[in-house]
C-alpha atoms as a PDB file:
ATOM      1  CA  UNK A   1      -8.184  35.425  12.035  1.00  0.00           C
ATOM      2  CA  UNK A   2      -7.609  34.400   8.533  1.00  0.00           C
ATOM      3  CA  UNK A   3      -5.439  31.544   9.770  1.00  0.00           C
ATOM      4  CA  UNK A   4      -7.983  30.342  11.814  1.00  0.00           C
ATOM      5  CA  UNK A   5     -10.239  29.992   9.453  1.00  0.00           C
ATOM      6  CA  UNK A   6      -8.002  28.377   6.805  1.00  0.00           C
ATOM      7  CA  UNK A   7      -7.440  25.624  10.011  1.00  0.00           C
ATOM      8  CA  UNK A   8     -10.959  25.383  10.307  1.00  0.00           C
ATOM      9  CA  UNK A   9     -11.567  24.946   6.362  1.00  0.00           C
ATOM     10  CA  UNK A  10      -8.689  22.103   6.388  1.00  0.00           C
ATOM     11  CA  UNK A  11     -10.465  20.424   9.427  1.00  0.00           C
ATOM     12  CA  UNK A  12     -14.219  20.125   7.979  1.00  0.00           C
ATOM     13  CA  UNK A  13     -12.297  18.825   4.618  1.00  0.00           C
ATOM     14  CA  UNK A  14     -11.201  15.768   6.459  1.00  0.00           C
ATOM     15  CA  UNK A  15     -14.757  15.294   7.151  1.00  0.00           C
ATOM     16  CA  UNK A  16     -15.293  15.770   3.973  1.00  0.00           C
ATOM     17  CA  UNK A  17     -13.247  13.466   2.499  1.00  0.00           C
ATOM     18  CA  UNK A  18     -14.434  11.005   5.245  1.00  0.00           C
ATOM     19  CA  UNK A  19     -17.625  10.765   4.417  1.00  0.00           C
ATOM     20  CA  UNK A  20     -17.338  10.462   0.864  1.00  0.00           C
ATOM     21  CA  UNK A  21     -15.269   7.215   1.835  1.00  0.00           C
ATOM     22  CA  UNK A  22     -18.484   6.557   4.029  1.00  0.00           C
ATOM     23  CA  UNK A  23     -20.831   7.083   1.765  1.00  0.00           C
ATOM     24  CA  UNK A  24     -19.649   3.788  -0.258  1.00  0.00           C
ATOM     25  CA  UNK A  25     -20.452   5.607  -3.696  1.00  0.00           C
ATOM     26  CA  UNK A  26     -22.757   7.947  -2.746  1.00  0.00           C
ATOM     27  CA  UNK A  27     -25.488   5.149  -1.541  1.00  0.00           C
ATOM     28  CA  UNK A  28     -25.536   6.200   2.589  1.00  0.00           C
ATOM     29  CA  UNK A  29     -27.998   9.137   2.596  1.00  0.00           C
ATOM     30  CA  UNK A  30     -26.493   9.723   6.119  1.00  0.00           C
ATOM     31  CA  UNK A  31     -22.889   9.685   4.715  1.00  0.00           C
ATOM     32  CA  UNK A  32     -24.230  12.123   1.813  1.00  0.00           C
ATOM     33  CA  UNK A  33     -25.690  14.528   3.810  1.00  0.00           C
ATOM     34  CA  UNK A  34     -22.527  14.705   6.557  1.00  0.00           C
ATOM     35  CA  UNK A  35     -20.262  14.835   3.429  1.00  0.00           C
ATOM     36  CA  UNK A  36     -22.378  17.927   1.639  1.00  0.00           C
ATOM     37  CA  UNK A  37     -22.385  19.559   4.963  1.00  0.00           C
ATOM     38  CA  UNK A  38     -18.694  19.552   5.674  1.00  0.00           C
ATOM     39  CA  UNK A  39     -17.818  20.526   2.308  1.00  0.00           C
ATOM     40  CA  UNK A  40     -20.118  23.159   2.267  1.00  0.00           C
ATOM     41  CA  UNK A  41     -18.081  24.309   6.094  1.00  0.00           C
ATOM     42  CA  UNK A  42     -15.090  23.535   4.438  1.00  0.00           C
ATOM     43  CA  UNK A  43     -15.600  25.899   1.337  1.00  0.00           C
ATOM     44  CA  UNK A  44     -17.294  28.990   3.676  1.00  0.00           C
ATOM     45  CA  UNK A  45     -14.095  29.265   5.897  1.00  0.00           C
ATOM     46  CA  UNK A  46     -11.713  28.799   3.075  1.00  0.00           C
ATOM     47  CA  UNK A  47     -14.053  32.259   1.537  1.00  0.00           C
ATOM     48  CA  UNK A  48     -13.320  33.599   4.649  1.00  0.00           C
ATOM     49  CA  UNK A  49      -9.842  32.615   5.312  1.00  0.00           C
ATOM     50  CA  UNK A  50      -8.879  34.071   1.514  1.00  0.00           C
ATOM     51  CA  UNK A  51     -10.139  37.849   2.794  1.00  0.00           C
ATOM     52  CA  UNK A  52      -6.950  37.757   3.830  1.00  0.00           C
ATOM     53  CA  UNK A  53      -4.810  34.939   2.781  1.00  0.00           C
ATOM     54  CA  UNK A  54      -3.327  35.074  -0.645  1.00  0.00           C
ATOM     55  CA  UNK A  55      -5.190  32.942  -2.642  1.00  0.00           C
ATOM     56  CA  UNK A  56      -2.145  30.589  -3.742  1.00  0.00           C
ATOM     57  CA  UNK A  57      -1.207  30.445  -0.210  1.00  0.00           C
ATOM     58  CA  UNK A  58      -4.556  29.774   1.052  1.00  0.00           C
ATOM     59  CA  UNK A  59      -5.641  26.953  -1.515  1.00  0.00           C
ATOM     60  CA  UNK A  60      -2.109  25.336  -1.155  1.00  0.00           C
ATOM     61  CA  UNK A  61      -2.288  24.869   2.669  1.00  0.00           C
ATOM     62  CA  UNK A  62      -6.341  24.130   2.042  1.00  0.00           C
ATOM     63  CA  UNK A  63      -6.032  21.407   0.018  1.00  0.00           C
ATOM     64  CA  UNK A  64      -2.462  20.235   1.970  1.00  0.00           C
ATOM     65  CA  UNK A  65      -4.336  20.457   5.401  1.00  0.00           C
ATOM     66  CA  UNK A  66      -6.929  18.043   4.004  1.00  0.00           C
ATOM     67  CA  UNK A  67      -4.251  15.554   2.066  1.00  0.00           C
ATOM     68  CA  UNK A  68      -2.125  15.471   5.133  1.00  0.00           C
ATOM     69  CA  UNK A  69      -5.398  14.423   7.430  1.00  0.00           C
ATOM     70  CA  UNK A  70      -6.676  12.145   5.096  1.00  0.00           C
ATOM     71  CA  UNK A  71      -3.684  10.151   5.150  1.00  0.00           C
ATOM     72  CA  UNK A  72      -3.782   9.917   8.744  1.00  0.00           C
ATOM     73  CA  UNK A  73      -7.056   9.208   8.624  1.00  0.00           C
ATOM     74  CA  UNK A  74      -7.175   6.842   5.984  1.00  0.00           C
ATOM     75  CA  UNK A  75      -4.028   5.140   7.838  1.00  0.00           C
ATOM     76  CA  UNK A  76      -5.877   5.170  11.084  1.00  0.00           C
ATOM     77  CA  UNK A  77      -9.221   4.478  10.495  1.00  0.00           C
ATOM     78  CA  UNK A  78      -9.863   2.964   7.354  1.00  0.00           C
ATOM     79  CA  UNK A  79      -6.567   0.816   7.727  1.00  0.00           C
ATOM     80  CA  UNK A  80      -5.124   2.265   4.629  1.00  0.00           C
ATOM     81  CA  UNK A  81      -1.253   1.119   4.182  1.00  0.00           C
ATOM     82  CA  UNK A  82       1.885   3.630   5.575  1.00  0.00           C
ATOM     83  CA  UNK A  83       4.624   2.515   3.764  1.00  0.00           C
ATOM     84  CA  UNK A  84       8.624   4.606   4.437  1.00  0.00           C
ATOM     85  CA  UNK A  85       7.461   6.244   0.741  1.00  0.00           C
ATOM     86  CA  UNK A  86       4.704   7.111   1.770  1.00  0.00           C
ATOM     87  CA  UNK A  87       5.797   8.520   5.467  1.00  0.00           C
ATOM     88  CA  UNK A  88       8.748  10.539   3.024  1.00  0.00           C
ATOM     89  CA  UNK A  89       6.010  12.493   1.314  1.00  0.00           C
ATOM     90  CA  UNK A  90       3.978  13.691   3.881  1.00  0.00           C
ATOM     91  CA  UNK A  91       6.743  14.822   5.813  1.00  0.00           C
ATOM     92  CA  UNK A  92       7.216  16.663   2.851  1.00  0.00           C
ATOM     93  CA  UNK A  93       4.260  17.928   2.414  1.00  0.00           C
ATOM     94  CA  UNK A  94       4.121  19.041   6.434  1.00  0.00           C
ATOM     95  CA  UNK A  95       7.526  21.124   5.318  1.00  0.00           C
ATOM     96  CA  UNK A  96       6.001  22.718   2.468  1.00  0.00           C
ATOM     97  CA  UNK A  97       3.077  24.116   4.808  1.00  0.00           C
ATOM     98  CA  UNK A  98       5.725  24.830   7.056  1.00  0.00           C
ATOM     99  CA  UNK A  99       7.374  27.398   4.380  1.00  0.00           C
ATOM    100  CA  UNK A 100       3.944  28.334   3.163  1.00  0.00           C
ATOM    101  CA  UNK A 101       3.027  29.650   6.628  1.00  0.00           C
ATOM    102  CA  UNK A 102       6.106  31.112   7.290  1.00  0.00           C
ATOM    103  CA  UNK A 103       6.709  33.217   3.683  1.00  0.00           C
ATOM    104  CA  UNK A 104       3.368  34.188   3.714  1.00  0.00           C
ATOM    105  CA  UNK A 105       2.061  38.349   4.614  1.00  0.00           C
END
């Protein structure tokens, strides 16, 4: 269950990280609210997910779930550049939660 939560915790950090964009500096109550809602989601399932996660482990894929989305949805939706750099690093990231995943107990 743990890994379904940490999931979870990386999803509702992309809409985190969304709706900061959204907010445009914090001046879209809409955006604000949405944005302290999802990282408040975000934070509760990461809690849970770290009951039985290792806390490196956990915070690692976390915070990787949530760079890895963002890019995507910064590239998708808010028409943010892919370059082949750029495309090279979050393939390595996606290995890195690979090995995270699979060296973790």
């Amino acid at each position: 269950m743990g890994w379904i939560y940490l999931i979870l915790a990386g999803l509702f950090e992309l809409g985190f990280s969304s709706f900061l964009k959204l907010s445009e500096g914090l001046t879209k109550p809409y955006a604000i609210l949405a944005f302290i809602g999802f990282g408040a989601l975000s934070v509760w399932f990461l809690s849970q997910a770290m009951k039985t996660i290792p806390l490196g482990t956990a915070y690692a894929v976390w915070t990787g779930i949530g760079a890895l989305g963002t890019v995507i949805i910064g590239v998708i939706i808010f028409k943010d550049p892919l370059s082949v750099g750029r495309l090279f690093f979050i393939s390595l990231l996606v290995i890195s939660l690979i090995g995270l995943k699979a060296t973790s107990s």
